[in-house]
C-alpha atoms as a PDB file:
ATOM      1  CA  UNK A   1     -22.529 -95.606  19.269  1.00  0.00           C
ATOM      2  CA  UNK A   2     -23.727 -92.081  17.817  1.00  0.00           C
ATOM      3  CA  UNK A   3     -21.319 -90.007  16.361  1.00  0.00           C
ATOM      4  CA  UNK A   4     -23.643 -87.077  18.278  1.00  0.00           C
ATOM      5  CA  UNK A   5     -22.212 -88.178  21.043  1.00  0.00           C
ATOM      6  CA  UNK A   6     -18.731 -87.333  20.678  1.00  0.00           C
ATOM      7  CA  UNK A   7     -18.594 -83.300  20.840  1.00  0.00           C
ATOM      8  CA  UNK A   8     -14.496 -82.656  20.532  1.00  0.00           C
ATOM      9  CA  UNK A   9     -13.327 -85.762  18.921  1.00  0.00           C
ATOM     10  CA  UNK A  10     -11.148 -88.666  19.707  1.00  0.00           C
ATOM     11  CA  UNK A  11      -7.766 -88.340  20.532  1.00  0.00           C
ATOM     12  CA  UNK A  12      -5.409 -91.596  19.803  1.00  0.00           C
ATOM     13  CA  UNK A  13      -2.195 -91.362  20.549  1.00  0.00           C
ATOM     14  CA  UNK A  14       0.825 -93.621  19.124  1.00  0.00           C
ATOM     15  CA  UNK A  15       4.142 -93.891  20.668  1.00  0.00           C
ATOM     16  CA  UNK A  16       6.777 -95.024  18.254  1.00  0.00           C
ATOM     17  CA  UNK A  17       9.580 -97.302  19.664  1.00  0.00           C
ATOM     18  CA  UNK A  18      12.589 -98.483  18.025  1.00  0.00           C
ATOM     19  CA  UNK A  19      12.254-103.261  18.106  1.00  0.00           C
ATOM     20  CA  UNK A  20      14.525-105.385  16.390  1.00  0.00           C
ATOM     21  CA  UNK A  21      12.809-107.348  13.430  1.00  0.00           C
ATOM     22  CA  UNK A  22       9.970-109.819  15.220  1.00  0.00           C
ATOM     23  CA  UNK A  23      10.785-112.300  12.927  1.00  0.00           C
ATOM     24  CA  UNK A  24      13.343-115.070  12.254  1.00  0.00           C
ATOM     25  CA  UNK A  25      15.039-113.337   9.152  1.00  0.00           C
ATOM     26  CA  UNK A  26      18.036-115.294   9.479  1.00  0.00           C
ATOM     27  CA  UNK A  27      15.952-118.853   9.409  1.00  0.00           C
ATOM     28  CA  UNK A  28      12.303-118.625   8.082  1.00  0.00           C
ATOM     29  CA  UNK A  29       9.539-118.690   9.583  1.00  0.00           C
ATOM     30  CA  UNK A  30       6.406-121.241   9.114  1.00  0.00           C
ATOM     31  CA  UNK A  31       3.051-119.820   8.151  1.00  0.00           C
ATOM     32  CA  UNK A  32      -0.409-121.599   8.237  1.00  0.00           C
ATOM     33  CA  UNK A  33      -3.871-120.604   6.524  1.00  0.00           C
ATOM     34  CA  UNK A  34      -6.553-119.319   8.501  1.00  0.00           C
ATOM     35  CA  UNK A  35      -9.936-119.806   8.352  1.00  0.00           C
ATOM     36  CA  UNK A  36     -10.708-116.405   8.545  1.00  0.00           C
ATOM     37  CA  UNK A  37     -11.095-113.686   5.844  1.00  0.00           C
ATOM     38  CA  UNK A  38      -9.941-110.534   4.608  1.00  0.00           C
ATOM     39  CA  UNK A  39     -12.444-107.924   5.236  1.00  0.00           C
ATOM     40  CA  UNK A  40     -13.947-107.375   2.003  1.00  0.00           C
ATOM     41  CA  UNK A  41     -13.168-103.701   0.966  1.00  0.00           C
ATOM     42  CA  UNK A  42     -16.998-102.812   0.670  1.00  0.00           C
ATOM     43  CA  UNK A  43     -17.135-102.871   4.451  1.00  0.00           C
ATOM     44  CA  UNK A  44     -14.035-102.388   6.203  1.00  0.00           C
ATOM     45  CA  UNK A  45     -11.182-100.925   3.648  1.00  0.00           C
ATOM     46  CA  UNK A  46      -7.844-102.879   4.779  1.00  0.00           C
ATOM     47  CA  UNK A  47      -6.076-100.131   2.638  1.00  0.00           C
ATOM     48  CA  UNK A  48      -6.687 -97.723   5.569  1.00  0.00           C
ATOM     49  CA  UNK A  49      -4.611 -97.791   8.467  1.00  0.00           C
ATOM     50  CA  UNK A  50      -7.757 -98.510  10.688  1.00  0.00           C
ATOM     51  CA  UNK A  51      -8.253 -99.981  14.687  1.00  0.00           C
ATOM     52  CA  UNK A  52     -10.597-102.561  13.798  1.00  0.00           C
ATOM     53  CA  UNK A  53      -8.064-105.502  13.463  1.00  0.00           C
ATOM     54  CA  UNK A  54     -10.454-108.304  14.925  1.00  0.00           C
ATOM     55  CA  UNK A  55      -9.717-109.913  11.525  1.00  0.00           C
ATOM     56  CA  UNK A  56      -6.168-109.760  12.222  1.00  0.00           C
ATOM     57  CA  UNK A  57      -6.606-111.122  15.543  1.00  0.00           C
ATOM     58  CA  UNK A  58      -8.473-113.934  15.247  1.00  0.00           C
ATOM     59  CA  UNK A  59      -5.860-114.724  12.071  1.00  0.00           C
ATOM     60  CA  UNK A  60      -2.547-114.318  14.478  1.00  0.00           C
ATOM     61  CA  UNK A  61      -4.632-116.400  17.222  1.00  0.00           C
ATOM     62  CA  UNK A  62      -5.520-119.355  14.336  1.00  0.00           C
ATOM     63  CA  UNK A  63      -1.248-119.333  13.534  1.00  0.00           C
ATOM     64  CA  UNK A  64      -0.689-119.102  17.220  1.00  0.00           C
ATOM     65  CA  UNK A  65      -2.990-122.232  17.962  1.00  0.00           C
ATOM     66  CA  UNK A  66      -0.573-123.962  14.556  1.00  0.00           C
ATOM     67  CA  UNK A  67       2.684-123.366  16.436  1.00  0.00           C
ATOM     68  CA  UNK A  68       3.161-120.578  13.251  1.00  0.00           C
ATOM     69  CA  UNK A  69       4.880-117.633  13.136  1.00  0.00           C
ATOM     70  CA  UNK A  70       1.530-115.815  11.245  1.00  0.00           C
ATOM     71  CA  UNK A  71      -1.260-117.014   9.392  1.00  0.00           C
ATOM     72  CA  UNK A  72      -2.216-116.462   5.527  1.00  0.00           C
ATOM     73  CA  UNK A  73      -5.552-115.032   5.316  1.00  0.00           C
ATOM     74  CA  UNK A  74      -7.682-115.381   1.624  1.00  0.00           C
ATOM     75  CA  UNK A  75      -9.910-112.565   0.309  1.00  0.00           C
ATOM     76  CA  UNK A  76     -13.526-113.515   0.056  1.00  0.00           C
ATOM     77  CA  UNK A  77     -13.119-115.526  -3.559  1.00  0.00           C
ATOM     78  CA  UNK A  78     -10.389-117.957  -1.557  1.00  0.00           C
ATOM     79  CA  UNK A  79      -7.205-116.067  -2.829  1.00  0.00           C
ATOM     80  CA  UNK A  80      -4.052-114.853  -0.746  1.00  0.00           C
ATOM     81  CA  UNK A  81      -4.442-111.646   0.559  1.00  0.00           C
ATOM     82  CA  UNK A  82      -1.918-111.294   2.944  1.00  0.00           C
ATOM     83  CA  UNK A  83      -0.675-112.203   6.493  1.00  0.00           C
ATOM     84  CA  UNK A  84      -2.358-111.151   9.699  1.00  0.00           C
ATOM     85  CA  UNK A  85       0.200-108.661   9.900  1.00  0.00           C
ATOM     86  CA  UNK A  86       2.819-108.680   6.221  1.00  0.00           C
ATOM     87  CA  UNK A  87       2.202-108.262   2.587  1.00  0.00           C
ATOM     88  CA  UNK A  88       3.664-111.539   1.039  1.00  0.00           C
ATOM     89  CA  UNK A  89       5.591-112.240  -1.920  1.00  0.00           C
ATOM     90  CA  UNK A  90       6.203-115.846  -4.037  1.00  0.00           C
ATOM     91  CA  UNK A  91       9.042-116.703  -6.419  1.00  0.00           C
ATOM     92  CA  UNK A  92       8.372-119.064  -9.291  1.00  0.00           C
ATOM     93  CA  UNK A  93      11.005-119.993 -12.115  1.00  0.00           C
ATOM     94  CA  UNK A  94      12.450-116.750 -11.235  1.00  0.00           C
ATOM     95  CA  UNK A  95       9.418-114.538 -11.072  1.00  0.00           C
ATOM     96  CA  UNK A  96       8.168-112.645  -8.107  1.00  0.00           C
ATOM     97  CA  UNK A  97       4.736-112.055  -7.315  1.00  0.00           C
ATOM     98  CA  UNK A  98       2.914-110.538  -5.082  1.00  0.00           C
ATOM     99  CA  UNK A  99      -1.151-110.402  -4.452  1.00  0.00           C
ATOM    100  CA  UNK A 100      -2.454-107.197  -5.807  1.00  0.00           C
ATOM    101  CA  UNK A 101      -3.538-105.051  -2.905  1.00  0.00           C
ATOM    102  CA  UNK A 102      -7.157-104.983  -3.242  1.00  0.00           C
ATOM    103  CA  UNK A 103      -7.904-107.070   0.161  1.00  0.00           C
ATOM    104  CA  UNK A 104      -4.455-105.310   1.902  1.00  0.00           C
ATOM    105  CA  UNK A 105      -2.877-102.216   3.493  1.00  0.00           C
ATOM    106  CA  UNK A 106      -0.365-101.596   0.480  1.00  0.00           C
ATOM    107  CA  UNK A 107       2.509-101.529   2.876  1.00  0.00           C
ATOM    108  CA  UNK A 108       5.581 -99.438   2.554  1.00  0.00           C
ATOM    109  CA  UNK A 109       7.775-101.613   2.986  1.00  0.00           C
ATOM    110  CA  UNK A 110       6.105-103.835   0.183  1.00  0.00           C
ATOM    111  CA  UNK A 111       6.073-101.331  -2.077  1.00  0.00           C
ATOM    112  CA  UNK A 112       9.960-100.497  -1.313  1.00  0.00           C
ATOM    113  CA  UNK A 113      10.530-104.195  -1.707  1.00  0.00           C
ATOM    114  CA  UNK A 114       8.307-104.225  -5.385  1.00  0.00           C
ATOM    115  CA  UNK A 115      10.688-101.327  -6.258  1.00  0.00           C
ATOM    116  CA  UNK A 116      13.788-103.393  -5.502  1.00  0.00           C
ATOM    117  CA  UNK A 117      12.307-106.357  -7.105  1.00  0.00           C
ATOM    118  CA  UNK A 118      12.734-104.870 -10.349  1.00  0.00           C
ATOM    119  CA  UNK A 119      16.005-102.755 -10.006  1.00  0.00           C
ATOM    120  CA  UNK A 120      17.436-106.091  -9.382  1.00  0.00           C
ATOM    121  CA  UNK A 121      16.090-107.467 -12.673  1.00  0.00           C
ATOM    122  CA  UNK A 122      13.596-109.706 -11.471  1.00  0.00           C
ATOM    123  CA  UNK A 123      10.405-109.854 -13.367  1.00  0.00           C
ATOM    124  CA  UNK A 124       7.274-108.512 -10.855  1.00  0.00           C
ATOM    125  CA  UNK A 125       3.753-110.000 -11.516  1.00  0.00           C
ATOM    126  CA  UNK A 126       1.079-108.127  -9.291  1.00  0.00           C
ATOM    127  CA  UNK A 127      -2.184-110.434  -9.631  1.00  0.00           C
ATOM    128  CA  UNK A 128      -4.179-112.870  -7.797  1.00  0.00           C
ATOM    129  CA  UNK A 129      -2.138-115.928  -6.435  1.00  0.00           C
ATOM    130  CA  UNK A 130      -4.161-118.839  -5.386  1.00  0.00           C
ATOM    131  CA  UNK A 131      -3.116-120.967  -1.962  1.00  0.00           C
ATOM    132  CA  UNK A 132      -1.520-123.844  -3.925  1.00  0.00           C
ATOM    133  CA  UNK A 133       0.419-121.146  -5.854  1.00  0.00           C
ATOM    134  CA  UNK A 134       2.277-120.255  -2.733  1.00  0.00           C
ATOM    135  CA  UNK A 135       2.538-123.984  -1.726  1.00  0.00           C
ATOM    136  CA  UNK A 136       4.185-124.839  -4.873  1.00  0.00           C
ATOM    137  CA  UNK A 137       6.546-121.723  -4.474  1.00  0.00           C
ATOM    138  CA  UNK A 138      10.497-122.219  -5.381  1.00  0.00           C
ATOM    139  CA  UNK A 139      10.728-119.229  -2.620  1.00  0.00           C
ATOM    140  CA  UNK A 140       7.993-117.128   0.194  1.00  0.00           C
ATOM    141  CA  UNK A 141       8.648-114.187   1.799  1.00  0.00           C
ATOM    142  CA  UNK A 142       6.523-111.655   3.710  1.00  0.00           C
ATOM    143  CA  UNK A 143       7.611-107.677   4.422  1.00  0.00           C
ATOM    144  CA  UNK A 144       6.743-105.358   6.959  1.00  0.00           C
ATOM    145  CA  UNK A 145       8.071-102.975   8.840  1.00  0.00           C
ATOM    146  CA  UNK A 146       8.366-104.973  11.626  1.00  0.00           C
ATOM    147  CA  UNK A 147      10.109-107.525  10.052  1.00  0.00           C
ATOM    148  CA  UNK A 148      12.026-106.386   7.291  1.00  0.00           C
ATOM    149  CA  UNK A 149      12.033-109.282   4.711  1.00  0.00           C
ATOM    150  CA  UNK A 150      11.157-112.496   6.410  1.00  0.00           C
ATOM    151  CA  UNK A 151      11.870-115.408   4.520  1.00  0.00           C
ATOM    152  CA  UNK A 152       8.947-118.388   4.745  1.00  0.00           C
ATOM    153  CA  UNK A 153       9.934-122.159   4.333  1.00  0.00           C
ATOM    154  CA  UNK A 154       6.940-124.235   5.195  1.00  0.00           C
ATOM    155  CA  UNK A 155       3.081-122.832   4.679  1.00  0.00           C
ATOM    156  CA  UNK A 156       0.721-125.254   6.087  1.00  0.00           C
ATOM    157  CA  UNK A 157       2.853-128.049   6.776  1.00  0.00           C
ATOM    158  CA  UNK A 158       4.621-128.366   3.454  1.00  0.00           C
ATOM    159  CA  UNK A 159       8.241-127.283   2.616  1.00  0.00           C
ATOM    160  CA  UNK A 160       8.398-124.304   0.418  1.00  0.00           C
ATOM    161  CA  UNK A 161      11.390-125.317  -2.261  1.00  0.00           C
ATOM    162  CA  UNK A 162      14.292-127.116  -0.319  1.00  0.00           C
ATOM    163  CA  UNK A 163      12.966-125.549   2.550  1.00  0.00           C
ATOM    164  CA  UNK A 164      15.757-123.414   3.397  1.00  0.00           C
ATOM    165  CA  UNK A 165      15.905-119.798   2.546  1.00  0.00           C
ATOM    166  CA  UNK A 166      16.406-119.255  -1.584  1.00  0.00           C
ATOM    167  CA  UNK A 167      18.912-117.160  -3.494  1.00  0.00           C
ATOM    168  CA  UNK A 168      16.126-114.300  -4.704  1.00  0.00           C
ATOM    169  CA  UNK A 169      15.136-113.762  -0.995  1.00  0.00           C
ATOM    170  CA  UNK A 170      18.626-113.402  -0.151  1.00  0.00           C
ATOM    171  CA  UNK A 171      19.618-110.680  -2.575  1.00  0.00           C
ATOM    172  CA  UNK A 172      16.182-108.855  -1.870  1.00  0.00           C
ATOM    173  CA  UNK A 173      17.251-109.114   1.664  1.00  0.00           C
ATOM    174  CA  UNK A 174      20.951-107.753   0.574  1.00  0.00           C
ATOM    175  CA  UNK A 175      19.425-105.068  -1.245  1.00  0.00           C
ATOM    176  CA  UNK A 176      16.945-103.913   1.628  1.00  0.00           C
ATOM    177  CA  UNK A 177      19.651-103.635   3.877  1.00  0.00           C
ATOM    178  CA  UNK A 178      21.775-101.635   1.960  1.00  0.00           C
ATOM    179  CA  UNK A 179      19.038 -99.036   0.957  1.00  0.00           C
ATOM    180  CA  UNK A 180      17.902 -98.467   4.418  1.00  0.00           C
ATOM    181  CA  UNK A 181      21.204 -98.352   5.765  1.00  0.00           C
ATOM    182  CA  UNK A 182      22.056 -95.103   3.568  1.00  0.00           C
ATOM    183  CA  UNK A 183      18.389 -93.841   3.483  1.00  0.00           C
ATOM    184  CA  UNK A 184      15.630 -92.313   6.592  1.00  0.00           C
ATOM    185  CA  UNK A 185      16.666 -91.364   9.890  1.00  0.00           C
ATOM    186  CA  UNK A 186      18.453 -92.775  12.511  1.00  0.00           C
ATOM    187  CA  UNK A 187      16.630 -93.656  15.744  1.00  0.00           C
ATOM    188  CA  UNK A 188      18.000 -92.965  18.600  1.00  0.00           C
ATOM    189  CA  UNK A 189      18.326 -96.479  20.913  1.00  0.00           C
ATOM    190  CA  UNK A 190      18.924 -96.455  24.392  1.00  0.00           C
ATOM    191  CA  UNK A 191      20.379-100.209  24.010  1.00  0.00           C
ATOM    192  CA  UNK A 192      24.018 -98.706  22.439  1.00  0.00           C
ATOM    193  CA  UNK A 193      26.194 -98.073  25.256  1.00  0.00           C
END
C-alpha cells in the first residue's frame, strides 16, 4: 500500500470498442433507488475519472437485485446525484433539470445534452432535485455515452408521467442524433459487411 513501493509507475491500459447503446432508448428503462451513496467529494472526487467504482457497484448490484435497468444513488444530504453509471435529467411543466454535479463525473455527454437543452428553447435549472422531485416528473431521462439519451418511465415502482416516453425526451433525442451524426469521427465497425 506505499506509494515507495511502486518505482516506475502503473501502467493501465484502455481498449476502446465501438457497442450499440446498452440501453432501451426506444422504450425506457425502469430505475430504482439504492441504498448506497455518492462518495462525498471530500474523500473520493466522483468528478475524476477514477477506478474505485465500489460505489457504483454495489449501486448497479442493488438495481440488478430490483429487476432495474440502474439504480439512483443520493449524495450524502439524501439528494439525486446520479445513476450508477448516467447523469440524469427531469422535466417539469416544461423545465429541465438536472442535479448540479457536485456528487458526479460531469459527463460529456450531459453537458452536450445541457447545451441542446437550451438551443432547443427549453428552460435548464442546474440545482439540487430531491427523490420525490424525480417521482413526480412529467418526463426522466439519463445520458451517457453508453447510452445516448435513455428515456426512464418508472423510478421505484411508480410511473413517471403516462409512463411512456414524453415529447421533450423525444426532441432531445432528435436533436442528439442529428449533432452526432454530422459531428466526431467515425469508428470503424467490423459488423458492416
Amino acid at each position: 500500500m506505499s506509494p515507495a513501493f511502486n518505482l516506475y509507475g502503473c501502467a493501465l491500459i484502455v481498449l476502446a470498442e465501438w457497442k450499440p447503446p446498452v440501453y432501451d432508448n426506444s422504450h425506457g428503462i425502469k430505475l430504482v433507488t439504492a441504498t448506497t451513496r455518492r462518495n462525498s467529494p471530500n474523500s473520493i472526487d466522483s468528478k475524476i475519472h477514477h477506478n474505485n467504482l465500489i460505489n457504483n457497484i454495489l449501486a448497479k448490484i442493488e438495481g440488478n437485485l430490483a429487476q432495474a435497468e440502474d439504480a439512483i444513488m443520493l449524495d450524502k444530504d439524501g439528494f439525486v446525484s446520479e445513476t450508477n453509471a448516467t447523469n440524469i435529467f427531469m422535466v417539469k411543466k416544461g423545465t429541465v433539470l438536472t442535479p448540479h454535479a457536485d456528487y458526479c463525473l460531469p459527463g460529456i455527454t450531459r453537458a452536450t445534452v445541457m447545451d441542446l437543452v437550451v438551443k432547443e428553447n427549453f428552460v435548464l435549472h442546474e440545482r439540487r432535485i430531491s427523490l420525490s422531485e424525480f417521482h413526480a416528473a412529467d418526463e426522466v431521462w439519463t445520458t451517457g455515452t453508453m447510452g445516448e439519451i435513455t428515456p426512464v418511465v418508472m423510478i421505484d415502482g411508480r410511473e413517471i408521467g403516462d409512463g411512456k416516453i414524453g415529447p421533450v425526451t423525444r426532441q432531445i433525442q432528435k436533436a442528439y442524433k442529428i449533432l452526432t451524426a454530422g459531428q466526431g469521427v467515425p469508428i470503424p465497425r467490423n459488423d458492416i459487411a
